[in-house]
Each structure stands twice: as structure tokens, then as C-alpha cells.
N, C-alpha and C. Protein backbone atom coordinates (compact mmCIF):
# COMPACT_ATOMS: atom_id res chain seq x y z
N UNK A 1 -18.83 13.54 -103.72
CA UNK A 1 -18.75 12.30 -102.99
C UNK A 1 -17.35 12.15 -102.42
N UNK A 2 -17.31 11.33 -101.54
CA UNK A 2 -16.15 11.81 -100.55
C UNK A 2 -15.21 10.48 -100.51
N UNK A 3 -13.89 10.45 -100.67
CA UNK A 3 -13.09 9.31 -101.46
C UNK A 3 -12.97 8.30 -100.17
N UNK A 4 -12.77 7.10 -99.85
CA UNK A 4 -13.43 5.96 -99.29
C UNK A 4 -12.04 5.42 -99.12
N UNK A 5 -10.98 5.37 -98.07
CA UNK A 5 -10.04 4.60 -98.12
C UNK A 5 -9.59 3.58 -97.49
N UNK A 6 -8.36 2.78 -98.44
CA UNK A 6 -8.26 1.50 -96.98
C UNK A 6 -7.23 2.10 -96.39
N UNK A 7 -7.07 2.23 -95.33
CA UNK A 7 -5.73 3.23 -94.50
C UNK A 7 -4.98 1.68 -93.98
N UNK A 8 -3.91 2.03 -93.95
CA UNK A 8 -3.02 1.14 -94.01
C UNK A 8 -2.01 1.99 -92.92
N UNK A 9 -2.82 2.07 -91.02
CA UNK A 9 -1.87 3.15 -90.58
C UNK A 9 -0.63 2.16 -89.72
N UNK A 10 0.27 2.92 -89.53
CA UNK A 10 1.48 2.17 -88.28
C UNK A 10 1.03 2.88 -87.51
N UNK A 11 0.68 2.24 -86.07
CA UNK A 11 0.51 2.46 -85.06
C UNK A 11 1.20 2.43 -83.90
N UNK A 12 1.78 1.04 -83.51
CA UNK A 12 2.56 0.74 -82.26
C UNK A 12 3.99 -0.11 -83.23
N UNK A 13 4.27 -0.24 -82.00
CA UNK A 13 5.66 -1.23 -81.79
C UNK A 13 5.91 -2.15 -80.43
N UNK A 14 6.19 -3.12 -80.50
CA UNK A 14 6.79 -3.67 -79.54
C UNK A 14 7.51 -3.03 -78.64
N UNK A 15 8.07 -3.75 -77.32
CA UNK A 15 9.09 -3.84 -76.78
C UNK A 15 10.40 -3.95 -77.46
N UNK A 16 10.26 -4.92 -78.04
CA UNK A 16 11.48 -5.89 -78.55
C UNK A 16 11.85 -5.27 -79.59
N UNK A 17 11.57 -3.95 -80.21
CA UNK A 17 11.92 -3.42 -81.53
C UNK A 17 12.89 -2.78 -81.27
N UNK A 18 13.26 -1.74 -79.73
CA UNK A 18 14.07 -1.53 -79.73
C UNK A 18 15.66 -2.21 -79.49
N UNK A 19 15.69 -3.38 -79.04
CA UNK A 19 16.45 -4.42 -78.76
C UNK A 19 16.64 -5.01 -79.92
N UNK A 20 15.47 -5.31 -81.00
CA UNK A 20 16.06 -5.96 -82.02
C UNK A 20 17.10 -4.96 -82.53
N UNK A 21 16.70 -3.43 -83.36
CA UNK A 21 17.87 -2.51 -83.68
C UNK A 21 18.81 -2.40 -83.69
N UNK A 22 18.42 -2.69 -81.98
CA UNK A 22 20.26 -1.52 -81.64
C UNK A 22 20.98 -3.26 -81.41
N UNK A 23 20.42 -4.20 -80.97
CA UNK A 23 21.70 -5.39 -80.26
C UNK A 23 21.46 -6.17 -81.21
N UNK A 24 20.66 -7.09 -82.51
CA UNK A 24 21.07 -7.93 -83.15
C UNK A 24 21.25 -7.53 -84.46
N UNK A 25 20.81 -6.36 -85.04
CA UNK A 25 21.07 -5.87 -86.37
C UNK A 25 22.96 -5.25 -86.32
N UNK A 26 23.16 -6.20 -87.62
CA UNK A 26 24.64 -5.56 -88.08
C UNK A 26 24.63 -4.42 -88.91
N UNK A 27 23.33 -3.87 -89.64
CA UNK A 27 23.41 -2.91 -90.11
C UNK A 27 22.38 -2.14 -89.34
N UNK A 28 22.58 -0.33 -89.78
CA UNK A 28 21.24 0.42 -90.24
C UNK A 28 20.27 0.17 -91.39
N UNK A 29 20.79 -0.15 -92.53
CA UNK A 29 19.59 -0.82 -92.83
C UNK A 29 20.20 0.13 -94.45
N UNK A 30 19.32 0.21 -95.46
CA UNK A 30 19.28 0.96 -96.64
C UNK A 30 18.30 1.13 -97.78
N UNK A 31 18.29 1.86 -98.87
CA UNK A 31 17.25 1.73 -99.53
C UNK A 31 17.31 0.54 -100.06
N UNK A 32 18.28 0.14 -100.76
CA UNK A 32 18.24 -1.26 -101.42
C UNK A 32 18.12 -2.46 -100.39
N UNK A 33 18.97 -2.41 -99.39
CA UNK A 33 18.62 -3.55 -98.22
C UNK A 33 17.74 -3.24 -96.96
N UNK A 34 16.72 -2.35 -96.45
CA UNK A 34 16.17 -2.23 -95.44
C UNK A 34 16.01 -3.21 -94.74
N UNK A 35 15.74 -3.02 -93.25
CA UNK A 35 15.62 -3.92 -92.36
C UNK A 35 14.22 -4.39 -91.90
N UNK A 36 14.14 -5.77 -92.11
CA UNK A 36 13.23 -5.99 -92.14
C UNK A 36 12.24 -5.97 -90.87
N UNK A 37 11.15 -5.57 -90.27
CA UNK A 37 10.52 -5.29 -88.86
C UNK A 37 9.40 -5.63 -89.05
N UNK A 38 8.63 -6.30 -89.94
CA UNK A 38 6.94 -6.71 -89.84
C UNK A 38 6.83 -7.51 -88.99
N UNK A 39 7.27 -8.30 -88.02
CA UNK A 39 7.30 -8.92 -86.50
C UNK A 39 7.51 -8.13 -85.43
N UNK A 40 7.53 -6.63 -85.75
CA UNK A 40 7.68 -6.02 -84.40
C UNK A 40 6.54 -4.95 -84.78
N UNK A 41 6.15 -4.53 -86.31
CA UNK A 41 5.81 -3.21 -86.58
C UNK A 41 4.08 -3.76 -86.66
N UNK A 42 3.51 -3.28 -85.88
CA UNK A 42 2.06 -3.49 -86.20
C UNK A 42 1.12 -2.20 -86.84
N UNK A 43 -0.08 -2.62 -87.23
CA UNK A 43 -0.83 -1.68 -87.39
C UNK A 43 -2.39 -2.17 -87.54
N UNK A 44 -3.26 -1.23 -88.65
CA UNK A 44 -4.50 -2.14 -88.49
C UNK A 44 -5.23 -1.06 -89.78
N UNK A 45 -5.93 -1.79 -90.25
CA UNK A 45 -7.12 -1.05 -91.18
C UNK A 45 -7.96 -0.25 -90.79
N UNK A 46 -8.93 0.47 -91.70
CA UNK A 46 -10.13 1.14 -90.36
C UNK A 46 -11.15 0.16 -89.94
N UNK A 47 -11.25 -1.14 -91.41
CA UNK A 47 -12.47 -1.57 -90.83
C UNK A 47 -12.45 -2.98 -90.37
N UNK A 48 -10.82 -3.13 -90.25
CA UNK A 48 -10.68 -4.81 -89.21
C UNK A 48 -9.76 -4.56 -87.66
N UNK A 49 -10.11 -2.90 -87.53
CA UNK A 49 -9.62 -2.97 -86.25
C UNK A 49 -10.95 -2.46 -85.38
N UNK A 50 -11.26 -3.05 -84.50
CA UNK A 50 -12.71 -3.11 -83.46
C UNK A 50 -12.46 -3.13 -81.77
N UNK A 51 -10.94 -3.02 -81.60
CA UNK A 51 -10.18 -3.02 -80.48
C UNK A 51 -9.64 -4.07 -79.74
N UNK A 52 -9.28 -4.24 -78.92
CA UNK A 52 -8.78 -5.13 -78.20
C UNK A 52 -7.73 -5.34 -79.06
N UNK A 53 -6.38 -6.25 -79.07
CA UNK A 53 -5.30 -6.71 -79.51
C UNK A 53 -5.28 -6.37 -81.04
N UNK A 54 -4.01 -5.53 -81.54
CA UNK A 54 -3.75 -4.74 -82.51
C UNK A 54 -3.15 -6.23 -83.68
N UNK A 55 -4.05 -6.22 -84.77
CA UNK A 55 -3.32 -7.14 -85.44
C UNK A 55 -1.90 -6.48 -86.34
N UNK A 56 -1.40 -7.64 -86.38
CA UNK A 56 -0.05 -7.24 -87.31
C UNK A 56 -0.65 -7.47 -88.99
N UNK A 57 -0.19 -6.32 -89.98
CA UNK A 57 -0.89 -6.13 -91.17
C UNK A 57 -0.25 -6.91 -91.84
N UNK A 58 1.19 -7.35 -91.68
CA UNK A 58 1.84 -8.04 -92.58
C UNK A 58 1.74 -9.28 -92.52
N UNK A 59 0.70 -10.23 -91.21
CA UNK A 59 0.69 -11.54 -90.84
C UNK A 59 -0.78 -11.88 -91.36
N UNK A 60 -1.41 -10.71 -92.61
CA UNK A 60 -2.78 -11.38 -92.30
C UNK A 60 -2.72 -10.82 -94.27
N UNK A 61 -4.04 -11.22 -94.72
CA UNK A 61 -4.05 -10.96 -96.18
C UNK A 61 -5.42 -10.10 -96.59
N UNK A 62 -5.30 -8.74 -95.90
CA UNK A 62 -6.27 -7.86 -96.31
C UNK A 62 -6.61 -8.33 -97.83
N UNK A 63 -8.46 -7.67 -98.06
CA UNK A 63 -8.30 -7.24 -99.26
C UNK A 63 -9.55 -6.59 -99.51
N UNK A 64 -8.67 -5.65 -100.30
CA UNK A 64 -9.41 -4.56 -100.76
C UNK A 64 -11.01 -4.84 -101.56
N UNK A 65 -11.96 -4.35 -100.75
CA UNK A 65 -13.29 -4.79 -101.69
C UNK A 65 -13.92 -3.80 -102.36
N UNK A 66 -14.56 -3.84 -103.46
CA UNK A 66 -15.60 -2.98 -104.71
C UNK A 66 -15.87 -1.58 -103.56
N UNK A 67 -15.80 -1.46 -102.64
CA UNK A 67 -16.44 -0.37 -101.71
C UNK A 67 -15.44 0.74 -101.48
N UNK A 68 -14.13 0.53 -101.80
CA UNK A 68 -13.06 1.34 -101.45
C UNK A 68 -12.95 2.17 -102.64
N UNK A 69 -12.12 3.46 -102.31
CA UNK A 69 -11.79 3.77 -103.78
C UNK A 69 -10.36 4.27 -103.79
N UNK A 70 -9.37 3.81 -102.73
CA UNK A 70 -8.24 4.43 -102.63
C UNK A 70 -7.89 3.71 -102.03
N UNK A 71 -6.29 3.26 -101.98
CA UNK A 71 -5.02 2.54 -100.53
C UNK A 71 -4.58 4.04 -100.22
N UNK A 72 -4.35 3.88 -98.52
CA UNK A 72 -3.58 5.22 -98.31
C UNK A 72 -2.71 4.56 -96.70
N UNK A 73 -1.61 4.71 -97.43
CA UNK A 73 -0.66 4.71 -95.69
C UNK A 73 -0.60 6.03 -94.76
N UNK A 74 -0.64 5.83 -93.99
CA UNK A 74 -0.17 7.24 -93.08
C UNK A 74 0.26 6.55 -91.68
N UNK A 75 1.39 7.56 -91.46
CA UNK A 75 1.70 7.32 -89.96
C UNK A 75 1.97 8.68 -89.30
N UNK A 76 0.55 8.88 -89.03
CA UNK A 76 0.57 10.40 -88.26
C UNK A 76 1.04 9.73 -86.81
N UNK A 77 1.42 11.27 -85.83
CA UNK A 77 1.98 11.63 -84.91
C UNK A 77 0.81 10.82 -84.05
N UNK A 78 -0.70 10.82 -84.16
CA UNK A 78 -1.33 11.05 -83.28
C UNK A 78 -2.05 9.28 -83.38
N UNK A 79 -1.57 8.29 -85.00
CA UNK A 79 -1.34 7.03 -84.64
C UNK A 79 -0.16 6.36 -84.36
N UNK A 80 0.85 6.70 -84.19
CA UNK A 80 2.01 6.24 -83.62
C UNK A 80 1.83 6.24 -82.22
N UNK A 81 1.73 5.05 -81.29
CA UNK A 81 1.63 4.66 -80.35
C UNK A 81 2.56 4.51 -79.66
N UNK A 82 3.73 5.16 -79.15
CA UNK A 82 5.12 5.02 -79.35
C UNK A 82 5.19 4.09 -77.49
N UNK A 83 5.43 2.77 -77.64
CA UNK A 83 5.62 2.37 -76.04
C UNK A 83 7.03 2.49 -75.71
N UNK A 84 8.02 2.91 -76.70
CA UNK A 84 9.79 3.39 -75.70
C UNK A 84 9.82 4.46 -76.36
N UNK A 85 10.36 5.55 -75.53
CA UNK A 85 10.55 7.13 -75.94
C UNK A 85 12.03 7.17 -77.00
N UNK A 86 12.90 5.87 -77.24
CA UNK A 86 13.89 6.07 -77.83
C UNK A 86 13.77 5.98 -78.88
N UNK A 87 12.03 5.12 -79.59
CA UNK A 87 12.02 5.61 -80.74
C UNK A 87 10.88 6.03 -81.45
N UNK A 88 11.43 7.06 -82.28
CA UNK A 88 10.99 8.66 -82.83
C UNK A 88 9.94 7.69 -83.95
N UNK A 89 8.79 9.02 -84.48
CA UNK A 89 8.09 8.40 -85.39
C UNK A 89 8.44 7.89 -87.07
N UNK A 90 8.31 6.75 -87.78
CA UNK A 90 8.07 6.82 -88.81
C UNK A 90 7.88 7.67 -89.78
N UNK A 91 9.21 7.64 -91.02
CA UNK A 91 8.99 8.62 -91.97
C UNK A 91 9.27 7.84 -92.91
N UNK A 92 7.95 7.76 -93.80
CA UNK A 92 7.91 7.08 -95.01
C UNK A 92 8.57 7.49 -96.27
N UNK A 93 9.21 6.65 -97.28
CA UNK A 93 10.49 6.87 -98.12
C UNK A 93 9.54 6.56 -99.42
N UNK A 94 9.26 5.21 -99.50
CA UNK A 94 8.61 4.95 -100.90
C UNK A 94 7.58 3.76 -100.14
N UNK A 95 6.65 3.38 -101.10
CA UNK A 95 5.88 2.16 -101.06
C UNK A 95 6.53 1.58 -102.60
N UNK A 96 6.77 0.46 -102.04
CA UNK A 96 7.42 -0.24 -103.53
C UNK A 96 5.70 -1.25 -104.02
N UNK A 97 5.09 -1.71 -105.24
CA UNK A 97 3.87 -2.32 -104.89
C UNK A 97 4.55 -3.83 -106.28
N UNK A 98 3.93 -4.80 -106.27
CA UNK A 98 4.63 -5.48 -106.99
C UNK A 98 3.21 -6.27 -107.28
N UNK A 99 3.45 -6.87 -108.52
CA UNK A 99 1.82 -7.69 -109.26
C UNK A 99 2.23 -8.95 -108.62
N UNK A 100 1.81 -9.75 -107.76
CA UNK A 100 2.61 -11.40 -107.29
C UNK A 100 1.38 -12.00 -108.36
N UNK A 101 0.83 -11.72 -108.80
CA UNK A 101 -0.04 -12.96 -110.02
C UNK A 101 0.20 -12.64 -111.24
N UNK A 102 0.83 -12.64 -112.21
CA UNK A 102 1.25 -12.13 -113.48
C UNK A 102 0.44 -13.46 -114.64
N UNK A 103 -0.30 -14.28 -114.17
CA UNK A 103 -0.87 -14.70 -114.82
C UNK A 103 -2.66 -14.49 -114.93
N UNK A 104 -3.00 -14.72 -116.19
CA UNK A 104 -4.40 -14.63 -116.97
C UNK A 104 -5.63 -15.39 -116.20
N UNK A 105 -6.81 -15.75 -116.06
CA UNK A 105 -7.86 -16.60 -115.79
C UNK A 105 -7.67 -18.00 -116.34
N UNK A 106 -7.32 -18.06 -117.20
CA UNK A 106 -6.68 -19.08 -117.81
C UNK A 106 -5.35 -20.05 -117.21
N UNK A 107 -4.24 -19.43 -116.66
CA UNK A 107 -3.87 -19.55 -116.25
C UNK A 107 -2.06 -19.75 -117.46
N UNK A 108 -2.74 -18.79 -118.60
CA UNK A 108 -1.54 -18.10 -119.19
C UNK A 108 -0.44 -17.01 -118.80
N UNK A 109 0.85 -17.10 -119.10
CA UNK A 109 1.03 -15.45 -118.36
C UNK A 109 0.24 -14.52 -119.22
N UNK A 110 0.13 -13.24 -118.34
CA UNK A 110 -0.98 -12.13 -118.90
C UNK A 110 0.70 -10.89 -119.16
N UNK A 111 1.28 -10.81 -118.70
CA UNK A 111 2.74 -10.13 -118.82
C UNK A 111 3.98 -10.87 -118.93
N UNK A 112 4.34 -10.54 -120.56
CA UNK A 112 5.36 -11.04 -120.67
C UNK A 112 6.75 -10.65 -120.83
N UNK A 113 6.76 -9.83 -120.32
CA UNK A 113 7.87 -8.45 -120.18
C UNK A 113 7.12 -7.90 -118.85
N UNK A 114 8.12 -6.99 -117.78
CA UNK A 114 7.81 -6.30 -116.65
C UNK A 114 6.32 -5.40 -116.81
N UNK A 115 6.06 -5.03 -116.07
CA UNK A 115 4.83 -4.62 -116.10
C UNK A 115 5.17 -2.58 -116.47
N UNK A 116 5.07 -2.05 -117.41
CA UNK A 116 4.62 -0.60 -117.34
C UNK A 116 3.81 -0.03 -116.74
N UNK A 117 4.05 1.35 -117.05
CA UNK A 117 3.18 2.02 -116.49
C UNK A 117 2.16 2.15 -116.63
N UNK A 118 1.52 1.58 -118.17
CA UNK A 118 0.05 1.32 -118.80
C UNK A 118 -0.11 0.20 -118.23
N UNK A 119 0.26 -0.56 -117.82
CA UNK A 119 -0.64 -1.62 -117.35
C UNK A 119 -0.61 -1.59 -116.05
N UNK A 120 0.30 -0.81 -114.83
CA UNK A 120 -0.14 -0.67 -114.00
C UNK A 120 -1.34 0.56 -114.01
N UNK A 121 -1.36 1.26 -114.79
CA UNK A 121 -2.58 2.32 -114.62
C UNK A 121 -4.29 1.24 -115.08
N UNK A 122 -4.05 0.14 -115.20
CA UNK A 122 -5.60 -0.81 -115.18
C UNK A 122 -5.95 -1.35 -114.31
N UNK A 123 -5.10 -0.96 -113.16
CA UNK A 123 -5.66 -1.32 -111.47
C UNK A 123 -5.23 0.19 -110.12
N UNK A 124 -4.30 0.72 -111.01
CA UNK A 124 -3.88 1.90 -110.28
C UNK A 124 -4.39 3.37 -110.98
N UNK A 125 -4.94 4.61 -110.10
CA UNK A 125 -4.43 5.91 -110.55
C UNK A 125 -3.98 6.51 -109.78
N UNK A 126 -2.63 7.33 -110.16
CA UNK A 126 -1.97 8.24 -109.67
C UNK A 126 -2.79 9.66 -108.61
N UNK A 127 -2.89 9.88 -107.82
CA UNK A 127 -3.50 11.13 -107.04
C UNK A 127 -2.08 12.44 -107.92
N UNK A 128 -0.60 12.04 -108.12
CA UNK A 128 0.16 12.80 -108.23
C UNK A 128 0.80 11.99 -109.53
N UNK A 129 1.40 12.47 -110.86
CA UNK A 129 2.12 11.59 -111.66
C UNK A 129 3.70 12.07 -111.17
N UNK A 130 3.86 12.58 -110.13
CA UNK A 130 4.92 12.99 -110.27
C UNK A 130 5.62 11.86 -108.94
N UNK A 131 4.75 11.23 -108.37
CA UNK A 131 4.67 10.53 -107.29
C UNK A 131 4.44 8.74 -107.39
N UNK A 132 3.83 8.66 -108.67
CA UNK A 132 4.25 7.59 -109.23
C UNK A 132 5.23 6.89 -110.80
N UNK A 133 6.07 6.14 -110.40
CA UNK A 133 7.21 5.90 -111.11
C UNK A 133 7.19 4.14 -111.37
N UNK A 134 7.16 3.39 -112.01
CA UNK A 134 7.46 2.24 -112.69
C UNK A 134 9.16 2.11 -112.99
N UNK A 135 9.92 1.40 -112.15
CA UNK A 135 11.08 0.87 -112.05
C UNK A 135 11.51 -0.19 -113.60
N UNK A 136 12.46 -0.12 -114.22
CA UNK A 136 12.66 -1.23 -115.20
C UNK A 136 12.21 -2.44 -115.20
N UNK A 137 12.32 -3.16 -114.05
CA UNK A 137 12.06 -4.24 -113.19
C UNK A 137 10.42 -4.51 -113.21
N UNK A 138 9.61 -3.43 -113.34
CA UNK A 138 8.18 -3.78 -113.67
C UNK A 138 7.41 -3.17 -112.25
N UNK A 139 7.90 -2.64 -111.49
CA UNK A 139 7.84 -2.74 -109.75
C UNK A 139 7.16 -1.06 -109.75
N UNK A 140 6.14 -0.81 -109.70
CA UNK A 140 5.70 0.47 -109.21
C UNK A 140 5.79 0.95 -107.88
N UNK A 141 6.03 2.40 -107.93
CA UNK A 141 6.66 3.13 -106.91
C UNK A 141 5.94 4.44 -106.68
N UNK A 142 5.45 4.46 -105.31
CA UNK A 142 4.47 5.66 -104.76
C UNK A 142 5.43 6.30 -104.02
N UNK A 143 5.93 7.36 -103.95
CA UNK A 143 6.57 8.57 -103.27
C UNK A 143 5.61 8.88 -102.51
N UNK A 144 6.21 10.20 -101.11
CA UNK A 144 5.13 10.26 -100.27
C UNK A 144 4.89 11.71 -100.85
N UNK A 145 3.32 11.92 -99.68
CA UNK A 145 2.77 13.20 -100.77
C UNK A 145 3.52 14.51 -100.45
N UNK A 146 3.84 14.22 -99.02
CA UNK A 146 4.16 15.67 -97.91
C UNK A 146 5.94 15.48 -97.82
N UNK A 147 5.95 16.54 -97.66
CA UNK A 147 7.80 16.31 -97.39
C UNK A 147 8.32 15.76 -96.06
N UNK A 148 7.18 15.95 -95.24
CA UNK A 148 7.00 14.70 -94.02
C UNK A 148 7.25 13.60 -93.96
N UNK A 149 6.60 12.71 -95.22
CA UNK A 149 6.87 11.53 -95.30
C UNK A 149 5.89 11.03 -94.42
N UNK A 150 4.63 11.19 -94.43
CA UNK A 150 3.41 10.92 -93.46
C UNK A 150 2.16 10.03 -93.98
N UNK A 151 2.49 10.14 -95.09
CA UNK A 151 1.28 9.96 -96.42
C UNK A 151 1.92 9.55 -97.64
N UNK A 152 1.43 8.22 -98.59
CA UNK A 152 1.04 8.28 -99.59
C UNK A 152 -0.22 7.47 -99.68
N UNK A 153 -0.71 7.97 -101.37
CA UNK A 153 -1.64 7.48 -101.50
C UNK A 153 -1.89 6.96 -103.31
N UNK A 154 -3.10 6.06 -103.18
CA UNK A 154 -2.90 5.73 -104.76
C UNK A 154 -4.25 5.45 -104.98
N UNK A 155 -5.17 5.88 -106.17
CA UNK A 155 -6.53 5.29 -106.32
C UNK A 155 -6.33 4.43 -106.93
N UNK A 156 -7.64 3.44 -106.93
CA UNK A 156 -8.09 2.33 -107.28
C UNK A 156 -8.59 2.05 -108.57
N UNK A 157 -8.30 1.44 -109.56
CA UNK A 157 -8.99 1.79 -110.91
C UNK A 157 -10.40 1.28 -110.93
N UNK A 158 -11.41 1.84 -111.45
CA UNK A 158 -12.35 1.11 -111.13
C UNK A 158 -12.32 0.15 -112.42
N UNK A 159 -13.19 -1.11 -112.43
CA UNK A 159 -13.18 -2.10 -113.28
C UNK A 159 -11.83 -3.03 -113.61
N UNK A 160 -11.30 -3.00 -112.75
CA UNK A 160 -9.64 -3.52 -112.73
C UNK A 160 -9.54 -4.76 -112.81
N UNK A 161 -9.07 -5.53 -113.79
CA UNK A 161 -8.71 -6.91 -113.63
C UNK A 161 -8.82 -8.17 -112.11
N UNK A 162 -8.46 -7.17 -111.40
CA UNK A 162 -7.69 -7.70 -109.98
C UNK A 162 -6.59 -8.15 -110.07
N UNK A 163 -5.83 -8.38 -108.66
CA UNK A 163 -4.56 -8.31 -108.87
C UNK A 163 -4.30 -8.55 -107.05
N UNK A 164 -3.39 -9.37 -106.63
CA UNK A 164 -2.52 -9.76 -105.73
C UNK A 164 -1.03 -9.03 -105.75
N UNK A 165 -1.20 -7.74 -104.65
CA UNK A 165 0.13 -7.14 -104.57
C UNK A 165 0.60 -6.81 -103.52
N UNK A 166 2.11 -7.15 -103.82
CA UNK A 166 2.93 -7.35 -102.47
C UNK A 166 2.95 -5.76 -101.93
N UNK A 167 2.90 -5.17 -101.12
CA UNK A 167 3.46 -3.63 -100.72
C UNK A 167 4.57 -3.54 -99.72
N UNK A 168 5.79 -3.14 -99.90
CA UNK A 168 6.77 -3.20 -99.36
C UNK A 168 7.12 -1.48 -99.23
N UNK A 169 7.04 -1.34 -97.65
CA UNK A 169 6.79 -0.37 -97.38
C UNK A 169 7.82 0.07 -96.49
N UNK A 170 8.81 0.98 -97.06
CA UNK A 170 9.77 1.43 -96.97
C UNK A 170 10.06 3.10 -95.85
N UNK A 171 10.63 2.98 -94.94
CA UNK A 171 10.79 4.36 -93.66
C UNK A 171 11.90 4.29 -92.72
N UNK A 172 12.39 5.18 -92.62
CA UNK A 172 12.92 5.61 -91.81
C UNK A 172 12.51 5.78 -90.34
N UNK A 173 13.40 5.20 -89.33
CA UNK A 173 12.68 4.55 -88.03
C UNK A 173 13.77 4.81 -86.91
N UNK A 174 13.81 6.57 -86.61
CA UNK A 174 14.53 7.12 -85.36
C UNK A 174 14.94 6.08 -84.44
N UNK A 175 15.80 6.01 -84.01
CA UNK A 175 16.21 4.87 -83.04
C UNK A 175 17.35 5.47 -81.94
N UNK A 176 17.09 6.13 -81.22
CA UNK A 176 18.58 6.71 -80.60
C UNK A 176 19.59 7.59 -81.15
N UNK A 177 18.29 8.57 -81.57
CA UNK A 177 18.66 9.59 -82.70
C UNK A 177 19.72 9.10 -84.34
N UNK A 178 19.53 7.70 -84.37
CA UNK A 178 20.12 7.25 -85.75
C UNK A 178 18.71 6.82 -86.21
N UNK A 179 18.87 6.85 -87.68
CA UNK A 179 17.91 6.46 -88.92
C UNK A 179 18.20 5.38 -88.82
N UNK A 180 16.87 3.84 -88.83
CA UNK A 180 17.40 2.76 -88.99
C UNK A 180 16.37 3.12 -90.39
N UNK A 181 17.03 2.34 -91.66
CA UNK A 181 15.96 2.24 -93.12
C UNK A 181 15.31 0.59 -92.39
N UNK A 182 14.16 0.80 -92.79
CA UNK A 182 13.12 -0.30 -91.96
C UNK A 182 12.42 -0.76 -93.23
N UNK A 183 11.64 -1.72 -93.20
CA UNK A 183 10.53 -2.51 -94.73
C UNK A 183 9.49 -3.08 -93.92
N UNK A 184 8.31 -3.27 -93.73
CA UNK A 184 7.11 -4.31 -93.65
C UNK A 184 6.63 -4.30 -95.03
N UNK A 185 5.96 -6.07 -95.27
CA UNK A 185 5.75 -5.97 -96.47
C UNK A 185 4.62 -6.95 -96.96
N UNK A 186 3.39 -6.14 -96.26
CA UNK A 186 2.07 -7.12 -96.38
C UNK A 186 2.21 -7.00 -97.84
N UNK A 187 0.67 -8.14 -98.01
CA UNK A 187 0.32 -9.05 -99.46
C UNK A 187 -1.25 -8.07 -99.25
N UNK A 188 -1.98 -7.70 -100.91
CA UNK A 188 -2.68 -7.41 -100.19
C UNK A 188 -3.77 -7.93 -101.44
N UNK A 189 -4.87 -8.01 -101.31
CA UNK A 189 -5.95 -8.13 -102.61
C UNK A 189 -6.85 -7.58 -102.98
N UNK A 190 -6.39 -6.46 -104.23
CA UNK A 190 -7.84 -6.05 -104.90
C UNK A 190 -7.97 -6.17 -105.43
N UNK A 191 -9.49 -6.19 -105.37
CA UNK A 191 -10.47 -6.51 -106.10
C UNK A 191 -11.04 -5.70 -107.44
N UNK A 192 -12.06 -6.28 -107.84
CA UNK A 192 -12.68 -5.20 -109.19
C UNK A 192 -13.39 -4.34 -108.79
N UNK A 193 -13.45 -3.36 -108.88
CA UNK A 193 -14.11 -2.42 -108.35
C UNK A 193 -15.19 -1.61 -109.39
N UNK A 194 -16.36 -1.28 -109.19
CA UNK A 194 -17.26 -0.39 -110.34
C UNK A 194 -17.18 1.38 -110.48
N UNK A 195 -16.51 1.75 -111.24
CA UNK A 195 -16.89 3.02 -111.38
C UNK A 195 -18.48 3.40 -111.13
């Protein structure tokens, strides 16, 4: 059976992305501070894009339903929609993913200490363990798969609690042959899913 994903691709950019960059940003940007672009950086799912006007992923609150069995970003060559030639494609660094509901049905906290790696593995599995990493901070971290930086990906646990998570999605974004470090950082929701 053939794995079912929500693609989470970058596609276009604005006009105005290159102008924001280069004339109002004081920095390039970094791993710890990237610059923030989810008002310029659009993209779209496979199954809420139907054409006409490209929604922006970070202005809307996907969520993942029982039918999926994987999140996967990619920003291939051939969805990068590039409308100014000055800037080069997207190369993805990390997906940072974060629990924004840390509380129970009840409405107890359910984590009372940062979240591990066992308890992110009751809504997440690794495709690679070498590719996912749990930060002190509680904050799980997907590396990309290819040395490209084109792809990552993460399965879905089936029977998972559910869970509201931020994805802050971290790349490198050619700009006039300089690296700007860039972030969009949709919200996203999944669901329980059935093995």
C-alpha cells in the first residue's frame, strides 16, 4: 500500500520578497533568528489547492485527517515558481515542530516537563532516527532527507492522541547570490488516525 501524504510544497513568491530582503531587512537572517517571510512565501497542499489563486499555508489552519499517513515538505525545482530570476530555489535546513496544546481532555496539563522523544513518538514516526532529534526545550526536529535540502518527511502515528503543532520551517533563500536564513511557520492539526 502506497504511503498517502500531506505535502506541504513552496511554490511561488511574491514580487515584494525580493524588495523586502535586500531594502528593509537589517539582517541575513540565522539559525537561531531567521527571517521571517510567511507574507511573501506561499504554497498549497495537494488537496486544498484546485487552482486559481495560490493560498498562503501559513494564513490558514490545515489539518491533517485519519486519511493521511505522512507530513512531507518539499520544494522541488519543478514547484518553485520562481517570478524574479534573482531569487534561487529554497533549501531546507530543519523543520522545527512544537506541541501548542500541552494540555489533557480535561483540560489538565498532559506534560509537565518538555516533551521527549517518547512522547513525541505517540503522534510522530521517524522515516530516519537519525533525522529526528528532540531539543532540551521539548521542540522536535526533522532534518532534511537529501543533502539537497529538498525533502523532509515524518509519519503519522496511527491512534495518536491529537495534537495542534506549530511547524516552523526553516531554509535558506538565494537572494543575489547571498543566503538569506528565512522561517514560515504554519499551525497545523492532526488528527487521530487508525492503523
Amino acid at each position: 500500500m502506497s504511503t498517502k501524504f500531506f505535502n506541504l510544497n513552496l511554490t511561488a513568491t511574491t514580487g515584494s520578497l525580493y524588495d523586502y530582503l535586500t531594502n528593509t531587512c537589517l539582517s541575513h537572517g540565522s539559525y537561531l533568528n531567521p527571517v521571517k517571510v510567511g507574507p511573501f512565501i506561499h504554497g498549497w497542499t495537494d488537496d486544498t489547492y484546485q487552482g486559481g489563486e495560490i493560498p498562503a499555508i501559513d494564513q490558514s489552519l490545515p489539518q491533517i485527517d485519519d486519511s493521511y499517513d505522512a507530513i512531507r515538505w518539499r520544494s522541488n525545482k519543478s514547484d518553485w515558481l520562481n517570478y524574479d530570476d534573482r531569487i534561487g530555489q529554497p533549501i531546507l535546513q530543519y523543520i522545527e515542530i512544537i506541541n501548542l496544546n500541552p494540555f489533557g481532555d480535561n483540560g489538565t496539563p498532559k506534560y509537565y516537563q518538555p516533551m521527549t522523544k517518547s512522547d513525541w513518538k505517540q503522534y510522530f514516526k521517524p522515516y530516519d532516527e537519525d533525522g529526528f532529534h528532540v531539543s532540551p526545550n521539548g521542540k522536535l526536529y526533522i532534518t532534511p532527507e537529501d543533502k539537497d535540502g529538498n525533502s523532509a518527511s515524518v509519519k503519522i502515528k496511527g491512534n495518536n492522541p491529537g495534537i495542534f503543532a506549530g511547524f516552523n520551517v526553516v531554509f535558506l533563500l538565494p537572494v543575489d547570490n547571498v543566503n538569506y536564513c528565512c522561517i514560515i511557520d504554519p499551525i497545523i492539526k492532526v488528527k487521530k488516525k487508525e492503523d
